[in-house]
Protein backbone atom coordinates (compact mmCIF):
# COMPACT_ATOMS: atom_id res chain seq x y z
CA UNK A 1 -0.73 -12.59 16.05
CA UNK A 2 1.01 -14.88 13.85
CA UNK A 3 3.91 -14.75 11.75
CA UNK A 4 1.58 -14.91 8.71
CA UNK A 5 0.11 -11.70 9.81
CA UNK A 6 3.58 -10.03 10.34
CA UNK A 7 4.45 -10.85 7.41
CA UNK A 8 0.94 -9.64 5.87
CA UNK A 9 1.86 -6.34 7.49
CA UNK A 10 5.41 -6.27 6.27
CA UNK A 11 4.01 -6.88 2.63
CA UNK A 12 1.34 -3.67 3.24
CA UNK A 13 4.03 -1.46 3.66
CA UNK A 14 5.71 -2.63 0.65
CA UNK A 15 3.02 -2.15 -1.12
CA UNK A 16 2.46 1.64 0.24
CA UNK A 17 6.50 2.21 -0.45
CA UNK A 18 5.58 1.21 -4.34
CA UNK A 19 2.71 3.44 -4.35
CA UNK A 20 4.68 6.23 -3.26
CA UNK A 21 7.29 5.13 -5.64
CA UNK A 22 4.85 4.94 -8.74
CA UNK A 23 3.19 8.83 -7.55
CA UNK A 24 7.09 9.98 -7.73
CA UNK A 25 7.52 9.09 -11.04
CA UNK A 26 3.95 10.59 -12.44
CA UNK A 27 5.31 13.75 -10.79
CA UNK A 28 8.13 14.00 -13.64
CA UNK A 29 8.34 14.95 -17.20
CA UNK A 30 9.99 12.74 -19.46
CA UNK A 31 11.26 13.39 -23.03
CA UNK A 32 9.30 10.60 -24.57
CA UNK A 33 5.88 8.35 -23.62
CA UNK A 34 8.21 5.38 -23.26
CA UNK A 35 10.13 6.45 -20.25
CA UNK A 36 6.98 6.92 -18.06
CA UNK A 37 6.61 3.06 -17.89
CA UNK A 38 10.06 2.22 -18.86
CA UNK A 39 12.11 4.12 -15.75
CA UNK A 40 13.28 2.47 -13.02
CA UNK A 41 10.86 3.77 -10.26
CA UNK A 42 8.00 2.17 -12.20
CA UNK A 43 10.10 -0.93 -12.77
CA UNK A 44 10.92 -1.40 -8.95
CA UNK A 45 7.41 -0.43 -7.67
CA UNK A 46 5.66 -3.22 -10.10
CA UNK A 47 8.56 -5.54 -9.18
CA UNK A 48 7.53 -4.84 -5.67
CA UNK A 49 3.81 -5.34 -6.10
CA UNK A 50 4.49 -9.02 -8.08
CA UNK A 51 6.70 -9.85 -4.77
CA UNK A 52 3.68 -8.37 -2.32
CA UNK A 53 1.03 -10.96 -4.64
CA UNK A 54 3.53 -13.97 -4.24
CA UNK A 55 3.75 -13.60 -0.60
CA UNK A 56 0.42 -12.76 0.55
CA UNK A 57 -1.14 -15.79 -1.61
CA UNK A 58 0.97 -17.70 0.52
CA UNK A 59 0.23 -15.69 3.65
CA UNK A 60 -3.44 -16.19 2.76
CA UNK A 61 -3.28 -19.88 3.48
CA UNK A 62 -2.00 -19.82 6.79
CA UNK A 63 -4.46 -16.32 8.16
CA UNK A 64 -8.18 -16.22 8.07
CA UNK A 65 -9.68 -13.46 5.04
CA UNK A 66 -11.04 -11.60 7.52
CA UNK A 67 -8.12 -10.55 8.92
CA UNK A 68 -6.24 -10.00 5.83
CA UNK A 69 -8.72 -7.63 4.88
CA UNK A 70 -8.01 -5.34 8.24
CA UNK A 71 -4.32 -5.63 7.86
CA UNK A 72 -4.50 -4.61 4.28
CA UNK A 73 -6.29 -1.43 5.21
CA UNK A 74 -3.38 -0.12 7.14
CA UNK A 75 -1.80 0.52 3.41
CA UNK A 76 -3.96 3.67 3.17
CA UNK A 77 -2.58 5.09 6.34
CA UNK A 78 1.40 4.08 5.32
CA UNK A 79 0.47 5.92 1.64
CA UNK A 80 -0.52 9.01 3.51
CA UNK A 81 2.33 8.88 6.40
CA UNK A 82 5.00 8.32 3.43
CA UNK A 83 3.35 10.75 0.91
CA UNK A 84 3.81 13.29 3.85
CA UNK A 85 7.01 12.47 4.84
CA UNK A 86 8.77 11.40 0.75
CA UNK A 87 6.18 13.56 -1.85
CA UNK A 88 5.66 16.82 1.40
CA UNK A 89 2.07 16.21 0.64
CA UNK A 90 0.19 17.35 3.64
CA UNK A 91 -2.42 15.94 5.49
CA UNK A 92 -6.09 17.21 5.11
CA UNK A 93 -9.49 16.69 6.79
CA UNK A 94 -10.81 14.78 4.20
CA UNK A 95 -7.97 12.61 3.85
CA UNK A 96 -7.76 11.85 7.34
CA UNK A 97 -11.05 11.34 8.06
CA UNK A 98 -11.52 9.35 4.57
CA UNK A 99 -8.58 6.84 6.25
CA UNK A 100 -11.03 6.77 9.25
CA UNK A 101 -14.31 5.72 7.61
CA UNK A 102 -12.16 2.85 5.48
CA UNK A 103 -10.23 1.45 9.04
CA UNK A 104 -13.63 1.56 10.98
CA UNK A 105 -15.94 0.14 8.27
CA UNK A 106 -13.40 -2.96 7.90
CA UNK A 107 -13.19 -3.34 11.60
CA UNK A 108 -17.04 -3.15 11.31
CA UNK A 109 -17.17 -5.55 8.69
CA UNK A 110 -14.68 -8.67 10.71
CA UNK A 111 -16.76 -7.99 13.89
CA UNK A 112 -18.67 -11.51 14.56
């Protein structure tokens, strides 16, 4: 494993943080339409996913797509881990098993 893919990985759970971060900030009421896109969770979280593009269309040069495809897939399992641990969503048998069938279909799909 390369740096490229560390740093692929890195970017995934960046991405899941500003997921989280974005979910947080549905969860609220706000005294006027404006301030559910203008607040700062939703300004950090799309600042974050701008940052995740940059890198990984760099990262992209240096790993092969197929690879980049079965690191990005760990971002479902990071969303659920920090939705259970940030939001106290809890973890169900369809959501588990729905993480499952995406992680074995892409390690189906980059077998050669």
């Amino acid at each position: 494993m390369n740096v490229y893919m560390l740093l692929m990985f890195g970017m995934t759970f960046l991405t899941a943080i500003s997921q989280v971060l974005l979910k947080k900030s549905a969860n609220q009421t706000y005294k006027s339409w404006i301030y559910e896109y203008l607040n700062w969770r939703v300004i950090v979280a799309y600042g974050i996913f701008f940052g995740v593009l940059l890198v990984n269309t760099y990262a992209y040069t240096q790993v092969d797509m197929k690879y980049g495809a079965v690191i990005d897939t760990f971002s479902y399992v990071f969303v659920m881990v920090l939705s259970w641990l940030l939001l106290r969503e809890r973890f169900t048998r369809r959501k588990v098993l729905g993480n499952l069938v995406i992680m074995v279909g892409v390690l189906i799909y980059t077998l050669p």
